[in-house]
Protein backbone atom coordinates (compact mmCIF):
# COMPACT_ATOMS: atom_id res chain seq x y z
CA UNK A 1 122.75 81.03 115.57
CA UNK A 2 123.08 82.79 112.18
CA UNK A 3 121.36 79.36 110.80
CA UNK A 4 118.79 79.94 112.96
CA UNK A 5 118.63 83.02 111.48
CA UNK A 6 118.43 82.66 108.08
CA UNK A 7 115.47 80.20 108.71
CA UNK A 8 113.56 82.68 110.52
CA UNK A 9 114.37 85.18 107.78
CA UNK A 10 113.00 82.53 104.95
CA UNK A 11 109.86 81.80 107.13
CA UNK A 12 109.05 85.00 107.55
CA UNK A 13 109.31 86.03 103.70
CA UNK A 14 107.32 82.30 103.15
CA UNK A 15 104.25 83.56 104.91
CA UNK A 16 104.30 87.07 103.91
CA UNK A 17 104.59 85.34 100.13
CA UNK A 18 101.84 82.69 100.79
CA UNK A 19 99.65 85.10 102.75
CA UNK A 20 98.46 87.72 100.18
CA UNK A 21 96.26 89.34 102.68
CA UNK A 22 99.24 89.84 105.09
CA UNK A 23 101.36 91.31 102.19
CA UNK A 24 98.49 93.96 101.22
CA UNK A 25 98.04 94.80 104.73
CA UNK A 26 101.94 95.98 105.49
CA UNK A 27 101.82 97.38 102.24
CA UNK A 28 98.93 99.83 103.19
CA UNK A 29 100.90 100.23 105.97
CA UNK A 30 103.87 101.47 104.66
CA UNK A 31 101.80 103.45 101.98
CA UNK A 32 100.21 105.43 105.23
CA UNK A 33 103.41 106.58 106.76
CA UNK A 34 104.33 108.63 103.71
CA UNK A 35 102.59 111.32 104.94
CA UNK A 36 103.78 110.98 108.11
CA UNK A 37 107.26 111.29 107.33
CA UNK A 38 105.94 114.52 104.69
CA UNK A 39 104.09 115.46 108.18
CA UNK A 40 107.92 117.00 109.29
CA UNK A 41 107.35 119.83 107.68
CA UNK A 42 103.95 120.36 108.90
CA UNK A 43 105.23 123.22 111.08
CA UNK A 44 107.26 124.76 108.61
CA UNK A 45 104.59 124.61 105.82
CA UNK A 46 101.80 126.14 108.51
CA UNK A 47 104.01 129.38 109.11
CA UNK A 48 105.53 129.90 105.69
CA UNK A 49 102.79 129.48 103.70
CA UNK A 50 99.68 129.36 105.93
CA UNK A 51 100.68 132.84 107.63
CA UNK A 52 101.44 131.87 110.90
CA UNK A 53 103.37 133.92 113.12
CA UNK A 54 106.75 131.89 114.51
CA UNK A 55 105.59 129.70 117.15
CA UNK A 56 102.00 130.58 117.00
CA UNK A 57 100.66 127.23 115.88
CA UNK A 58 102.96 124.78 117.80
CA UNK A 59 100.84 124.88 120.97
CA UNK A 60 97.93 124.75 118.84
CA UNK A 61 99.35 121.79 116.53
CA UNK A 62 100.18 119.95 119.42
CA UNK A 63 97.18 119.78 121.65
CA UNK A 64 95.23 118.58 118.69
CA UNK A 65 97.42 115.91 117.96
CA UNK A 66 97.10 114.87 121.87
CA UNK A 67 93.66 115.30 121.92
CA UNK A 68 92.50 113.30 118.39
CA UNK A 69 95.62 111.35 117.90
CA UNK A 70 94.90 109.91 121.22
CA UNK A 71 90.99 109.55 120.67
CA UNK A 72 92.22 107.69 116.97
CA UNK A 73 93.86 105.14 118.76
CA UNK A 74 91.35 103.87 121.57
CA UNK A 75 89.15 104.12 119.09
CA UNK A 76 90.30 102.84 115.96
CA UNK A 77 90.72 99.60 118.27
CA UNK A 78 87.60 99.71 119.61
CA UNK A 79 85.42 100.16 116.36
CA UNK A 80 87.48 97.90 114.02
CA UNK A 81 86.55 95.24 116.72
CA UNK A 82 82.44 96.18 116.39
CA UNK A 83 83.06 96.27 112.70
CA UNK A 84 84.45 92.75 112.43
CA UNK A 85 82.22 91.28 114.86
CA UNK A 86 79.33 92.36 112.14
CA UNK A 87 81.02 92.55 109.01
CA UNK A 88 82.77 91.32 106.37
CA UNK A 89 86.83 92.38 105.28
CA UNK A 90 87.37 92.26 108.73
CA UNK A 91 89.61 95.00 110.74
CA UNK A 92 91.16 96.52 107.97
CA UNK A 93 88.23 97.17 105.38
CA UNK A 94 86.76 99.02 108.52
CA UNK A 95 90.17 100.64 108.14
CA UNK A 96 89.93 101.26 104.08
CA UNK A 97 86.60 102.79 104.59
CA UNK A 98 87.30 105.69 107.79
CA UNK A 99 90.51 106.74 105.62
CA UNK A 100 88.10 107.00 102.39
CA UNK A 101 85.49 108.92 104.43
CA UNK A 102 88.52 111.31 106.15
CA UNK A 103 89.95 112.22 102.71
CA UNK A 104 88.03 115.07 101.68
CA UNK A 105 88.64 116.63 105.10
CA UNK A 106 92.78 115.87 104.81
CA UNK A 107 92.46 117.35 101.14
CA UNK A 108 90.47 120.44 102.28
CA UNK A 109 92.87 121.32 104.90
CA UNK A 110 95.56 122.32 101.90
CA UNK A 111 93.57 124.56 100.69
CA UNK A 112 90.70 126.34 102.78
CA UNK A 113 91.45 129.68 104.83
CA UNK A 114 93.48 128.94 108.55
CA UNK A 115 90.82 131.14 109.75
CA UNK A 116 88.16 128.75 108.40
CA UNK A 117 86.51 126.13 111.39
CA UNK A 118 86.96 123.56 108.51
CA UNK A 119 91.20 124.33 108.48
CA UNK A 120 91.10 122.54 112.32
CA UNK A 121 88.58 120.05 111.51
CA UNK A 122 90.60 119.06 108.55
CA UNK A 123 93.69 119.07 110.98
CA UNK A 124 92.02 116.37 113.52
CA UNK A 125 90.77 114.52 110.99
CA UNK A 126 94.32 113.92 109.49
CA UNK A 127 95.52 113.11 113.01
CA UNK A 128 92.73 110.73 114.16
CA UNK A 129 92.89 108.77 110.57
CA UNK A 130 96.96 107.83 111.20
CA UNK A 131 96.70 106.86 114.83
CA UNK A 132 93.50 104.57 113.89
CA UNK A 133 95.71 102.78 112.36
CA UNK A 134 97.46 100.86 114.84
CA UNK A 135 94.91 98.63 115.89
CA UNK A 136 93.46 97.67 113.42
CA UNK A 137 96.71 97.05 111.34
CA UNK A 138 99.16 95.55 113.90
CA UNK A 139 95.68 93.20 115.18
CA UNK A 140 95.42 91.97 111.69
CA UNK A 141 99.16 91.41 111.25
CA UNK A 142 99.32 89.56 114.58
CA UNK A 143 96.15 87.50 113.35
CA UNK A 144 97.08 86.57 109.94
CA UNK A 145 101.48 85.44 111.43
CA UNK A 146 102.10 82.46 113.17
CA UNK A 147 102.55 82.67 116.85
CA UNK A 148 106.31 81.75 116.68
CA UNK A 149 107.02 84.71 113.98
CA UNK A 150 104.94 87.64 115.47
CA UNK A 151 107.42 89.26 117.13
CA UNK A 152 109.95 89.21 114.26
CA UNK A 153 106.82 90.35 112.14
CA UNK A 154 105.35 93.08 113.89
CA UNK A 155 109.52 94.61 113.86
CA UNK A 156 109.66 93.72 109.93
CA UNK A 157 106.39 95.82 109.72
CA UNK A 158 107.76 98.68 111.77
CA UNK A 159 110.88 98.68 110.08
CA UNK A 160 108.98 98.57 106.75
CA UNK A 161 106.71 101.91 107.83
CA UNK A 162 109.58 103.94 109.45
CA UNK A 163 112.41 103.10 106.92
CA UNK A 164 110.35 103.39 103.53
CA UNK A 165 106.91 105.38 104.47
CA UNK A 166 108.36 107.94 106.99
CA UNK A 167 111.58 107.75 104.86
CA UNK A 168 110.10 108.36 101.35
CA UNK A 169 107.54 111.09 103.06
CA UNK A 170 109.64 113.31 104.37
CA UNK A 171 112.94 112.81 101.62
CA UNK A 172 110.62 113.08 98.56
CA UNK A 173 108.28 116.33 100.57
CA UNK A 174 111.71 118.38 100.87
CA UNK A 175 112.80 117.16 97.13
CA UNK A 176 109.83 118.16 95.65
CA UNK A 177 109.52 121.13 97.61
CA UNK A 178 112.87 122.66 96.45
CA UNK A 179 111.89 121.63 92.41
CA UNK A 180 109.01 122.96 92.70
CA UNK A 181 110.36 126.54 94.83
CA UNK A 182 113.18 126.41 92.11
CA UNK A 183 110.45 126.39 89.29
CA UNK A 184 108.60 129.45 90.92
CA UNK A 185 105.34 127.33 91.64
CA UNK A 186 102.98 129.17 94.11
CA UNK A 187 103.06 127.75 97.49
CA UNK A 188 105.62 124.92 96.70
CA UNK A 189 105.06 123.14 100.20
CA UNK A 190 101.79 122.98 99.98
CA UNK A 191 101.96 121.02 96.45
CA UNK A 192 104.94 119.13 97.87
CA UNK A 193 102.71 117.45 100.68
CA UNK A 194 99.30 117.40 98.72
CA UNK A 195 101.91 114.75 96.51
CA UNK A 196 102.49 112.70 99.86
CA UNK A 197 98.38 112.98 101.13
CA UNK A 198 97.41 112.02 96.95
CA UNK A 199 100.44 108.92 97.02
CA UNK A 200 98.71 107.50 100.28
CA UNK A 201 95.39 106.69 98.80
CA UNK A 202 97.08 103.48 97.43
CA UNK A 203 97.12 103.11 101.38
CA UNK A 204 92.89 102.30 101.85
CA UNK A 205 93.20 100.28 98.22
CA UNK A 206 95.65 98.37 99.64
CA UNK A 207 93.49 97.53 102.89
CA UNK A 208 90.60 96.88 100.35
CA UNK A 209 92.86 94.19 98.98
CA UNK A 210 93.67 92.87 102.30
CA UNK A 211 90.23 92.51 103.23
CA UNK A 212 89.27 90.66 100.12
CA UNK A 213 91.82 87.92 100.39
CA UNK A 214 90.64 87.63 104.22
CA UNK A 215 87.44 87.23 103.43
CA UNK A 216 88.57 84.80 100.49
CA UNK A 217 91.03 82.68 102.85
CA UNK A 218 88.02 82.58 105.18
CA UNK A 219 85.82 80.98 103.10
CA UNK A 220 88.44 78.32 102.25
CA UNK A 221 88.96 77.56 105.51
CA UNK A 222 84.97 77.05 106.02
CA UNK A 223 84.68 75.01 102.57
CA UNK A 224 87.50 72.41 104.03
CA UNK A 225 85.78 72.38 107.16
CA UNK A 226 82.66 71.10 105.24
CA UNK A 227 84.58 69.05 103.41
CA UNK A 228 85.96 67.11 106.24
């Protein structure tokens, strides 16, 4: 058994070695969940520094995520499909390019009024970019691992995002958070998590990557076909 094991264990590392486009793609991965793990204090950061009375945003915080974070996830499925049906980089580059395009609506949500339409745009935007994620990203993982490892993958790749990303998120938000409280910067929280939504932009380069070494291993595969 523990043989067994240890040659699953080496397989799995051997693909995810010899398969740059698998590596990038868990790495983006992983990258993403930081600010889901910072996303912990979400709550905390939208009544002590946003103005919020006690439990006057929960409800509020709540249905959105229902509402968008639901939407993001049929539909981060659905148009990563269209997109690779028509266009190059496949699942994920469709990924890279709707977090690119979200970003100045996640940045704006730090900083504009709570009274501002743009505060709960920005706030459904952020929730509907992380739950695209899993279809595109798991699809792609699945696609690129050989049938006999994709279970073990697909855990390795939710280990990886819940032990490091949401791990590192929400660890390095409350460090930073307390330095920068301790060194009397204004509205510490705020500059603690625009650390964690600035660190996850390596997440769309890192899809980027992906996409190019698809597209690379694709045309390989067509070149030998010629060939033979």
């Amino acid at each position: 058994m523990s043989g067994n094991w240890r040659r699953v264990v080496s397989d799995v590392f051997s693909v995810v070695k010899s398969t740059p486009a698998l590596a990038w793609t868990m790495i983006g991965a992983v990258f993403l969940h930081i600010p889901l793990g910072a996303g912990q204090f979400a709550i905390v950061w939208l009544e002590r520094e946003r103005g919020f009375a006690l439990g006057e945003i929960s409800a509020t915080y709540g249905l959105i995520y229902i509402i968008f974070g639901t939407a993001g996830t049929f539909l981060g499925g659905i148009l990563s499909d269209w997109y690779q049906a028509r266009y190059k980089g496949g699942r994920v580059r469709f990924l890279a390019y709707l977090m690119l395009g979200i970003t100045p609506l996640l940045i704006s949500f730090r900083f504009v009024s709570p009274s501002s339409s743009l505060f709960y745009i920005g706030m459904a935007a952020g929730m509907f970019s992380v739950s695209s994620f899993y279809g595109p990203a798991f699809s792609t993982v699945q696609d690129l691992t050989p049938v006999r490892l994709r279970g073990v993958m697909t855990g390795l790749l939710l280990v990886a995002c819940n032990l490091l990303g949401l791990g590192i998120g929400a660890g390095m938000t409350g460090v930073l958070s307390d330095f920068f409280s301790a060194n009397s910067i204004f509205e510490p929280l705020t500059k603690a998590l625009l650390t964690a939504d600035i660190i996850s932009w390596a997440a769309p380069a890192s899809f980027i990557m992906a996409s190019i070494y698809l597209e690379r291993s694709k045309s390989k595969a067509s070149s030998s076909n010629l060939a033979q």
